[in-house]
N, C-alpha and C. Protein backbone atom coordinates (compact mmCIF):
# COMPACT_ATOMS: atom_id res chain seq x y z
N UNK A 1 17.37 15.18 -0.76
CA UNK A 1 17.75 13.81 -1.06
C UNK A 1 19.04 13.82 -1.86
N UNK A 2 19.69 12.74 -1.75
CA UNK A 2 21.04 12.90 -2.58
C UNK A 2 20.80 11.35 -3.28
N UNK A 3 21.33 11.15 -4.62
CA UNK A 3 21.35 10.45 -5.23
C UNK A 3 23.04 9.91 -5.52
N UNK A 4 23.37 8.80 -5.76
CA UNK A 4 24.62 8.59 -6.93
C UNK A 4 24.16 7.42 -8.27
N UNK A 5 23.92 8.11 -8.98
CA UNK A 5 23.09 7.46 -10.73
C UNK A 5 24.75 6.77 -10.96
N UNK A 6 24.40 5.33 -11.70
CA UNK A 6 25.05 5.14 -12.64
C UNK A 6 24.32 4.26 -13.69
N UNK A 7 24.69 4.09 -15.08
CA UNK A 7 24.49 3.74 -15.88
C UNK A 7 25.17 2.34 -15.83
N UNK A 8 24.08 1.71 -16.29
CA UNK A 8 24.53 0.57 -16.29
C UNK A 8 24.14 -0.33 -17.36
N UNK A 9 25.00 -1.87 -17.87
CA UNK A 9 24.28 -2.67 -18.89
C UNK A 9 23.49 -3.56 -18.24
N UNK A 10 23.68 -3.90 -16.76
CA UNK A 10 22.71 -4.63 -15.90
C UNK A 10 23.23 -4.34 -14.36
N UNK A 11 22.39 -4.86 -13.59
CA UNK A 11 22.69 -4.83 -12.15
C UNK A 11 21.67 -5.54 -11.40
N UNK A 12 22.18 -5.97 -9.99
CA UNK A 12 21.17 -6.67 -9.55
C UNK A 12 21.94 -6.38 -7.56
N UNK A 13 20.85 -6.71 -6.72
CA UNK A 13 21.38 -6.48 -5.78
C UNK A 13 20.52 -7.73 -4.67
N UNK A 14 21.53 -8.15 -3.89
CA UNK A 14 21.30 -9.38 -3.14
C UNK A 14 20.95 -9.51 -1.72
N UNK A 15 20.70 -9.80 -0.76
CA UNK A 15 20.66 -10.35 0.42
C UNK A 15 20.78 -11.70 1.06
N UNK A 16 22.02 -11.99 1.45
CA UNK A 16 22.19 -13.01 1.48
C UNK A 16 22.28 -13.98 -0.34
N UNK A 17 22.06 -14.90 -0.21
CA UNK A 17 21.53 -15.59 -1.45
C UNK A 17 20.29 -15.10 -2.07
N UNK A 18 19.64 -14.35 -1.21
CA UNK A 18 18.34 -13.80 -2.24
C UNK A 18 18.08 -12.47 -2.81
N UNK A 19 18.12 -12.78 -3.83
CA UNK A 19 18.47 -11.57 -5.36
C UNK A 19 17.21 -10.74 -4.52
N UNK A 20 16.92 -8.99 -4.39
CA UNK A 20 15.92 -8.87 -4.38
C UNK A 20 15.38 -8.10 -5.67
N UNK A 21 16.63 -7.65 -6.14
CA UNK A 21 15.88 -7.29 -7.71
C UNK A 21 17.02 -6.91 -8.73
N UNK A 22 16.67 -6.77 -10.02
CA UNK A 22 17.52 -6.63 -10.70
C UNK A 22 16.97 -6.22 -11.83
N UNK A 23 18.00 -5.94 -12.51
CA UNK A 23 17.61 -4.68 -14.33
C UNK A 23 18.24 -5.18 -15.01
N UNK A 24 18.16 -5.36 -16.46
CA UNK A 24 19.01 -5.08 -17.92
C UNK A 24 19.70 -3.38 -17.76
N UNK A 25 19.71 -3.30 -18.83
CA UNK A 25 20.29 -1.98 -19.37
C UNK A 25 18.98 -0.69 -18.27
N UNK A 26 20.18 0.21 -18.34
CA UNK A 26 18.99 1.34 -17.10
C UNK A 26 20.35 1.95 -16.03
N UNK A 27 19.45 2.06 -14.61
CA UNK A 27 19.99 3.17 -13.82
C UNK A 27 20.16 2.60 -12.51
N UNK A 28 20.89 2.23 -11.71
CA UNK A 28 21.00 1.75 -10.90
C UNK A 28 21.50 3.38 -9.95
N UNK A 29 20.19 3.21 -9.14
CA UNK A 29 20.48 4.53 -7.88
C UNK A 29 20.63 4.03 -6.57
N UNK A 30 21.46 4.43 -6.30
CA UNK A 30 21.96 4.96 -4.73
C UNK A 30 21.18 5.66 -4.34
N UNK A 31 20.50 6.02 -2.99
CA UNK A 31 19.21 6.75 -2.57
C UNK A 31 19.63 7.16 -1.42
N UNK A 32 19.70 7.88 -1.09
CA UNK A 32 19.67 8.61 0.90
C UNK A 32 18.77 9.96 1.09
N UNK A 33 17.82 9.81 1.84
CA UNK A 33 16.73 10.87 1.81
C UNK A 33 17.63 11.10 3.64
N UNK A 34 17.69 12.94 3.21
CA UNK A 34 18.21 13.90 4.39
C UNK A 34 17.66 14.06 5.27
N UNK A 35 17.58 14.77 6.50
CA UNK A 35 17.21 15.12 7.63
C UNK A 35 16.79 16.01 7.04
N UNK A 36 14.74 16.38 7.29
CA UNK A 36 14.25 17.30 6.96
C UNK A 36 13.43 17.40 5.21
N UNK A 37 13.86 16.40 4.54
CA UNK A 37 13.20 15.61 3.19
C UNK A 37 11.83 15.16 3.15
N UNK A 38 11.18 15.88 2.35
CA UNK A 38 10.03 15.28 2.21
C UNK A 38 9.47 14.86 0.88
N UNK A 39 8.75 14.31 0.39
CA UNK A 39 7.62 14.20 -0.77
C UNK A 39 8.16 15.07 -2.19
N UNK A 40 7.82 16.27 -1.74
CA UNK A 40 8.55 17.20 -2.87
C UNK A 40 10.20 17.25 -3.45
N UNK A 41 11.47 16.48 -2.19
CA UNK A 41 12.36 16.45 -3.06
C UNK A 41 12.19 14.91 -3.70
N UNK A 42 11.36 14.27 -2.74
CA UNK A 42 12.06 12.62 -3.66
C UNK A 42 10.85 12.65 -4.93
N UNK A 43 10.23 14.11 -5.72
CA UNK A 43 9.44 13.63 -7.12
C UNK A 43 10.48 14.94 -7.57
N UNK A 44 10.81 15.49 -7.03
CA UNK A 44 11.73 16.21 -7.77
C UNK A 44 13.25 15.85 -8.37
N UNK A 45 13.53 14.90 -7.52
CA UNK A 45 14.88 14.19 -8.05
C UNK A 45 14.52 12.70 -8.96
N UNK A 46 12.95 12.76 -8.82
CA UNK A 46 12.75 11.08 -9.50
C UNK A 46 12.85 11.96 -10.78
N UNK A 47 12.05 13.25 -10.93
CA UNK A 47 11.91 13.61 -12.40
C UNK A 47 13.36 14.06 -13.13
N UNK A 48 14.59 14.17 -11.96
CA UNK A 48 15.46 15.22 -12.76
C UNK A 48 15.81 13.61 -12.80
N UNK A 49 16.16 12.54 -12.32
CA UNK A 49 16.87 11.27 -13.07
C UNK A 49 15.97 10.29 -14.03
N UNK A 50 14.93 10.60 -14.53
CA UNK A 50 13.88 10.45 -15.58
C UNK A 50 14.40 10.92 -16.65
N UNK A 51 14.71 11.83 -16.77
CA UNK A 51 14.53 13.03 -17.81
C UNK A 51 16.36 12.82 -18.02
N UNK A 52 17.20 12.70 -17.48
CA UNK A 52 18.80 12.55 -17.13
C UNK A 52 19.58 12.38 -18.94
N UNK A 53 19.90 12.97 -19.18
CA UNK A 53 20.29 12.85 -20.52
C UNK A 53 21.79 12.34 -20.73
N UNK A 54 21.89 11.00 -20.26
CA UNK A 54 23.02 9.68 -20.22
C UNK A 54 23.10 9.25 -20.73
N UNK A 55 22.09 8.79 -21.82
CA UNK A 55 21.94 7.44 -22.84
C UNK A 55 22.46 7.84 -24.08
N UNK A 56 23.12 7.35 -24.74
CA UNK A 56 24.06 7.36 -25.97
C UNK A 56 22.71 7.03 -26.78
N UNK A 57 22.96 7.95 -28.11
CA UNK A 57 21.73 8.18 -29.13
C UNK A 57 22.39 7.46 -30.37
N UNK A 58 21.84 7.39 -31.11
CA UNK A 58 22.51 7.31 -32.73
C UNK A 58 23.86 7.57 -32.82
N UNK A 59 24.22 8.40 -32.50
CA UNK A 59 25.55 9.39 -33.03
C UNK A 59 26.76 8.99 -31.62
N UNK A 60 26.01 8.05 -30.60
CA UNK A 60 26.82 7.91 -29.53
C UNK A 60 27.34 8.94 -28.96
N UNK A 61 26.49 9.81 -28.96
CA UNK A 61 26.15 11.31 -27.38
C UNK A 61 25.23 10.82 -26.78
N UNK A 62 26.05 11.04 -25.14
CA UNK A 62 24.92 11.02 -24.55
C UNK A 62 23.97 11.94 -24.43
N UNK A 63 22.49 11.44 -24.68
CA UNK A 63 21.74 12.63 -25.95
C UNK A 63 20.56 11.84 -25.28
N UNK A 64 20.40 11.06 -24.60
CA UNK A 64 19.37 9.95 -24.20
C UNK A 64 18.89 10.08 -23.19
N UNK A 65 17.59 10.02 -22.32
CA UNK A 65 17.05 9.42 -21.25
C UNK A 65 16.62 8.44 -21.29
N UNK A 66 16.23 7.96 -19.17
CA UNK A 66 15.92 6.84 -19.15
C UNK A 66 14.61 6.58 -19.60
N UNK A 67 13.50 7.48 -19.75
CA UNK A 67 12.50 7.52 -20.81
C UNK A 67 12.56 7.03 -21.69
N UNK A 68 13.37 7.64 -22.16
CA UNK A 68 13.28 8.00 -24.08
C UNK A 68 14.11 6.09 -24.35
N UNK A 69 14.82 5.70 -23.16
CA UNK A 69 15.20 4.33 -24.05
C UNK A 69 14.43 2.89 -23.32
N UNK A 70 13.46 3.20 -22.64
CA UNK A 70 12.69 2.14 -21.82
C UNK A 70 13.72 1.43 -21.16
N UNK A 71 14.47 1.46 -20.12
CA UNK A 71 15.26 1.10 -19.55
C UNK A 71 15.07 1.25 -17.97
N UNK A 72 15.31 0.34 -17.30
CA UNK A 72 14.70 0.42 -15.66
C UNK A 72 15.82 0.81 -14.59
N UNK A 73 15.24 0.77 -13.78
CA UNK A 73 15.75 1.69 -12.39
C UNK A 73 15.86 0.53 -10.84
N UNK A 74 17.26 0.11 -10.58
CA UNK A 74 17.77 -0.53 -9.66
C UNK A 74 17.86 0.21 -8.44
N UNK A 75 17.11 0.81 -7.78
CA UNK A 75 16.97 1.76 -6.46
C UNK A 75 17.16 0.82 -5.22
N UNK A 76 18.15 1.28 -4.69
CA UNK A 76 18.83 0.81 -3.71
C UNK A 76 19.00 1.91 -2.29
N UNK A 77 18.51 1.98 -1.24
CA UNK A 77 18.53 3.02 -0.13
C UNK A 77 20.48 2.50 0.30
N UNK A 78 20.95 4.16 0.23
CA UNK A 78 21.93 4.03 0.72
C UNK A 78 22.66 5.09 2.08
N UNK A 79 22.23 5.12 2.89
CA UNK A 79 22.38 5.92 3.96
C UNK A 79 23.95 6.61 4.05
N UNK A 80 24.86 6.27 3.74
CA UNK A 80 25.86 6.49 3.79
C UNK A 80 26.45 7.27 2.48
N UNK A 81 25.42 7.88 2.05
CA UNK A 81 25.48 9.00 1.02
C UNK A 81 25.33 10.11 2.12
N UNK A 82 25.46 10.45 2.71
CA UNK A 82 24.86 11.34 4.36
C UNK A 82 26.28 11.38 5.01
N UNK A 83 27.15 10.53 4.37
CA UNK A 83 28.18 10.92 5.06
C UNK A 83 28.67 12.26 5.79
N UNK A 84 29.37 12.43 6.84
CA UNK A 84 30.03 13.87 7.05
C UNK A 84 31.54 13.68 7.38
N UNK A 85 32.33 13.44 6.75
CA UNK A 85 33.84 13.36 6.97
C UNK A 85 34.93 14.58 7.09
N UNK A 86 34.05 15.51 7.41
CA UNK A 86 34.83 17.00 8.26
C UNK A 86 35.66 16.95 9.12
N UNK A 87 35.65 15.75 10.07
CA UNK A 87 35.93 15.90 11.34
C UNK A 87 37.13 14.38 11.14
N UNK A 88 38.35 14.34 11.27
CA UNK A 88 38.84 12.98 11.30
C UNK A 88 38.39 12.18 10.66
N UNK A 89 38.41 10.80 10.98
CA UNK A 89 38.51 9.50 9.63
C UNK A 89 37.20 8.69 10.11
N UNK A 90 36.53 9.25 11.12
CA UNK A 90 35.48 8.24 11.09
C UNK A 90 34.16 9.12 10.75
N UNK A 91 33.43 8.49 9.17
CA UNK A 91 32.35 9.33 9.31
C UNK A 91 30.93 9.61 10.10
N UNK A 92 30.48 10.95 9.91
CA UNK A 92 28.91 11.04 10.73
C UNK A 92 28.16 10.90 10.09
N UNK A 93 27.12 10.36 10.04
CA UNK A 93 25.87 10.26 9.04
C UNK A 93 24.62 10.91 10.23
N UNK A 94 24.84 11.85 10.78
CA UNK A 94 23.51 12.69 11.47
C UNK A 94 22.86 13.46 10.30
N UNK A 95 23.37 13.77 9.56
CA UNK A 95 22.67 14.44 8.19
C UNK A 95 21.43 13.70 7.44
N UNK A 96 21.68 12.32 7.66
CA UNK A 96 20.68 11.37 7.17
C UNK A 96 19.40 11.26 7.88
N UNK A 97 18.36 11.34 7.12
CA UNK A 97 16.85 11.04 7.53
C UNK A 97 16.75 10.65 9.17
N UNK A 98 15.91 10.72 9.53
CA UNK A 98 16.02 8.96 10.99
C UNK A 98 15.29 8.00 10.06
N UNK A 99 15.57 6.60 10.19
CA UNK A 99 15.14 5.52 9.60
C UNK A 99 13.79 5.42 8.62
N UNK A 100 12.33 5.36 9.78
CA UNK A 100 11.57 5.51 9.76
C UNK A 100 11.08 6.56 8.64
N UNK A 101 11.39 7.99 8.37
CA UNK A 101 11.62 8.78 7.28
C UNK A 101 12.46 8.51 6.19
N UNK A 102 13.51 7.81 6.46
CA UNK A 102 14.20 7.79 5.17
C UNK A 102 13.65 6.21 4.29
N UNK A 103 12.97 5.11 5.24
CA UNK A 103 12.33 4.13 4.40
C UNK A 103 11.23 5.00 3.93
N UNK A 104 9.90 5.48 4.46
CA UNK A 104 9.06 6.30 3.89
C UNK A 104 9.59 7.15 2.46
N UNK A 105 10.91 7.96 2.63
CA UNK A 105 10.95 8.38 1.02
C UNK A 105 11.30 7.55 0.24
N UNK A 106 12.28 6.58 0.88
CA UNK A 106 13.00 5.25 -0.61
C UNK A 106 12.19 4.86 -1.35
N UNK A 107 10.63 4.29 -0.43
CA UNK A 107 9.42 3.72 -1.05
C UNK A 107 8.73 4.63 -2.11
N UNK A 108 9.01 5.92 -1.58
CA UNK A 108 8.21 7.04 -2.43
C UNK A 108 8.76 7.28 -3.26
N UNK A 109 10.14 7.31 -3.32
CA UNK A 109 10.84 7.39 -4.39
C UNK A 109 10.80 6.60 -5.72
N UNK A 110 10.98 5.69 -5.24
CA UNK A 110 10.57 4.25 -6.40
C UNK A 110 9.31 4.54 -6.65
N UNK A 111 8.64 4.88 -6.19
CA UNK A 111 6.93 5.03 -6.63
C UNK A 111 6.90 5.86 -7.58
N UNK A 112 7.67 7.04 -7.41
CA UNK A 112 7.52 8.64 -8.06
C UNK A 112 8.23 8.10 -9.39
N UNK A 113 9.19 7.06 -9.58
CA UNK A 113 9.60 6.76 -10.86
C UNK A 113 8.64 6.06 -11.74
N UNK A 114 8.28 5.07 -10.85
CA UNK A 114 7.15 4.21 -11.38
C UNK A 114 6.10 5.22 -12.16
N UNK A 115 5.55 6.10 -11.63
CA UNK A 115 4.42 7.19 -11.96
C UNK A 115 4.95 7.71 -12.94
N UNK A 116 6.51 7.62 -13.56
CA UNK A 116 6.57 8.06 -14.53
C UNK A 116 6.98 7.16 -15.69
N UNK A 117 6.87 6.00 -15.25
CA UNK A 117 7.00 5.55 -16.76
C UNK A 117 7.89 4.27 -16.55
N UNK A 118 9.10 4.24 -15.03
CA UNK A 118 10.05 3.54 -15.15
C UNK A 118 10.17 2.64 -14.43
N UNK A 119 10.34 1.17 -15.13
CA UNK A 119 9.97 0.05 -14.10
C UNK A 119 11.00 0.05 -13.30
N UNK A 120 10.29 -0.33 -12.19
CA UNK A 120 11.68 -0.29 -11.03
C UNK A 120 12.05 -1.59 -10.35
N UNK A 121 12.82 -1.57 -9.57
CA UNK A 121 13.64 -3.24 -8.58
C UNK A 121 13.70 -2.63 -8.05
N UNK A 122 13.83 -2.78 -6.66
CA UNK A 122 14.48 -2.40 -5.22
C UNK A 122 15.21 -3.21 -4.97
N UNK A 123 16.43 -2.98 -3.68
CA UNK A 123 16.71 -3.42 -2.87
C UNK A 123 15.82 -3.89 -1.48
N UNK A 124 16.29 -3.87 -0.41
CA UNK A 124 15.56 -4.18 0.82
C UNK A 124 16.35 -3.48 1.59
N UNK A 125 15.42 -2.30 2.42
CA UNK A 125 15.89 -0.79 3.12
C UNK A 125 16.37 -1.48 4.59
N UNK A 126 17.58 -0.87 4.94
CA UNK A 126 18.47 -1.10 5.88
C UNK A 126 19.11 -2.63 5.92
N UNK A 127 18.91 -3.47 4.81
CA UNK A 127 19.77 -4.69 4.92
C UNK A 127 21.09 -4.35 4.55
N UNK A 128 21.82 -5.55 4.66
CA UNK A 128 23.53 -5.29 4.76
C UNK A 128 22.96 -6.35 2.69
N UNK A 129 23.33 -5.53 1.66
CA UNK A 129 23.17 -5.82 0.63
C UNK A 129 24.57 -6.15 -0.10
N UNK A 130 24.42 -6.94 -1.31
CA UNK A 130 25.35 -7.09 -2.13
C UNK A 130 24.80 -6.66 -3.32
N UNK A 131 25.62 -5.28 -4.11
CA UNK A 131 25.10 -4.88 -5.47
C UNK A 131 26.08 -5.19 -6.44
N UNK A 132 25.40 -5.65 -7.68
CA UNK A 132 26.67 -6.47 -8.30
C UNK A 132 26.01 -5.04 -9.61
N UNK A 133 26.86 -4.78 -10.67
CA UNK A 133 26.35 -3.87 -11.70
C UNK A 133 27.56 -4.12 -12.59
N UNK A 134 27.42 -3.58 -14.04
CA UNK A 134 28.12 -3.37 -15.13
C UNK A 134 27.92 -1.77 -15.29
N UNK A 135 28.80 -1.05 -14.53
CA UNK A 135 28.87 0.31 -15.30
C UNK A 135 29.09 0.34 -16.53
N UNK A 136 28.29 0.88 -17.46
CA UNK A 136 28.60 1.37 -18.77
C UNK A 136 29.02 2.69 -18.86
N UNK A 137 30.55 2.70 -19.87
CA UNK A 137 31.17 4.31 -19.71
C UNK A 137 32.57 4.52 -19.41
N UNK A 138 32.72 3.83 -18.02
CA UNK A 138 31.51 3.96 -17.31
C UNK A 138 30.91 5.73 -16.86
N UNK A 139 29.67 5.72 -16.61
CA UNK A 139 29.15 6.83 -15.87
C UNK A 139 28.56 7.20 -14.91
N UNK A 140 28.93 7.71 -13.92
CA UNK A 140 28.19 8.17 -13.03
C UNK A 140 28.17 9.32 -11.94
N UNK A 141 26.94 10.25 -11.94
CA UNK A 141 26.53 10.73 -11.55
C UNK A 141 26.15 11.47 -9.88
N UNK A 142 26.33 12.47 -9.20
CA UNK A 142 25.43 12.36 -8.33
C UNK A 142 24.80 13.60 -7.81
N UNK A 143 23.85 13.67 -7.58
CA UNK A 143 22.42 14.41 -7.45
C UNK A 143 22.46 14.29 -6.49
N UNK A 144 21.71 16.42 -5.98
CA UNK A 144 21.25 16.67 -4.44
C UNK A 144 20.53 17.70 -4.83
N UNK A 145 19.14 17.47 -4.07
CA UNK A 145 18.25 18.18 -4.39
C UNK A 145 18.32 19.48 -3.05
């Protein structure tokens, strides 16, 4: 699975006019589960962006997780993290899940956060979305398991 984390002071992501979810302060992820992904990477990447030590502490290091500051998780499926731009200017995304598998991990994914502690929002898997966010930092991240 590949991730792109950013930190954020809020975010929210739309369809059409209808918000389907949104956060305060937290993590707004980008999600694309690979060709060949199963179960074991999407609790293995929920725990390494759980645990993610981003959050500015006392001393303003980032010294923090999304744990440690109760802060939620804007998970958004983004297929086009799968990109393959090797070849000329138009990219391939054959690297990416087939559909059917890659909604199965998004869902699991958000679940595997939930199980740990972190309230989550979704988006809505394969809509044409609008994500609006406040990077804080700004920072961001990206993860491949």
């Amino acid at each position: 699975m590949r991730a792109l984390v950013q930190r954020v002071s809020e975010a929210r992501v739309s369809v059409g006019e209808r918000v389907t979810g949104e956060i305060g302060e937290g993590l707004l992820i980008l999600i694309c589960a690979m060709a060949g992904d199963a179960e074991a990477q999407a609790d293995q990447l929920a725990a390494k962006i759980a645990k993610l030590r981003i959050f500015r502490d006392e001393a303003g290091k980032m010294n923090r997780a999304l744990v440690d500051t109760q802060g939620a998780a804007l998970v958004v499926s983004q297929f086009t993290l799968a990109a393959d731009t090797s070849r000329g200017n138009r990219p391939g995304f054959s690297a990416a899940a087939p559909p059917a598998d890659g909604e199965r991990l998004y869902r699991y994914f958000s679940d595997a956060l939930r199980r740990l502690g972190i309230p989550v929002s979704n988006g809505e898997f394969g809509a044409d979305m609008d994500v609006h966010l406040i990077n804080q930092g700004p920072v961001t991240i990206w993860l491949e398991t």
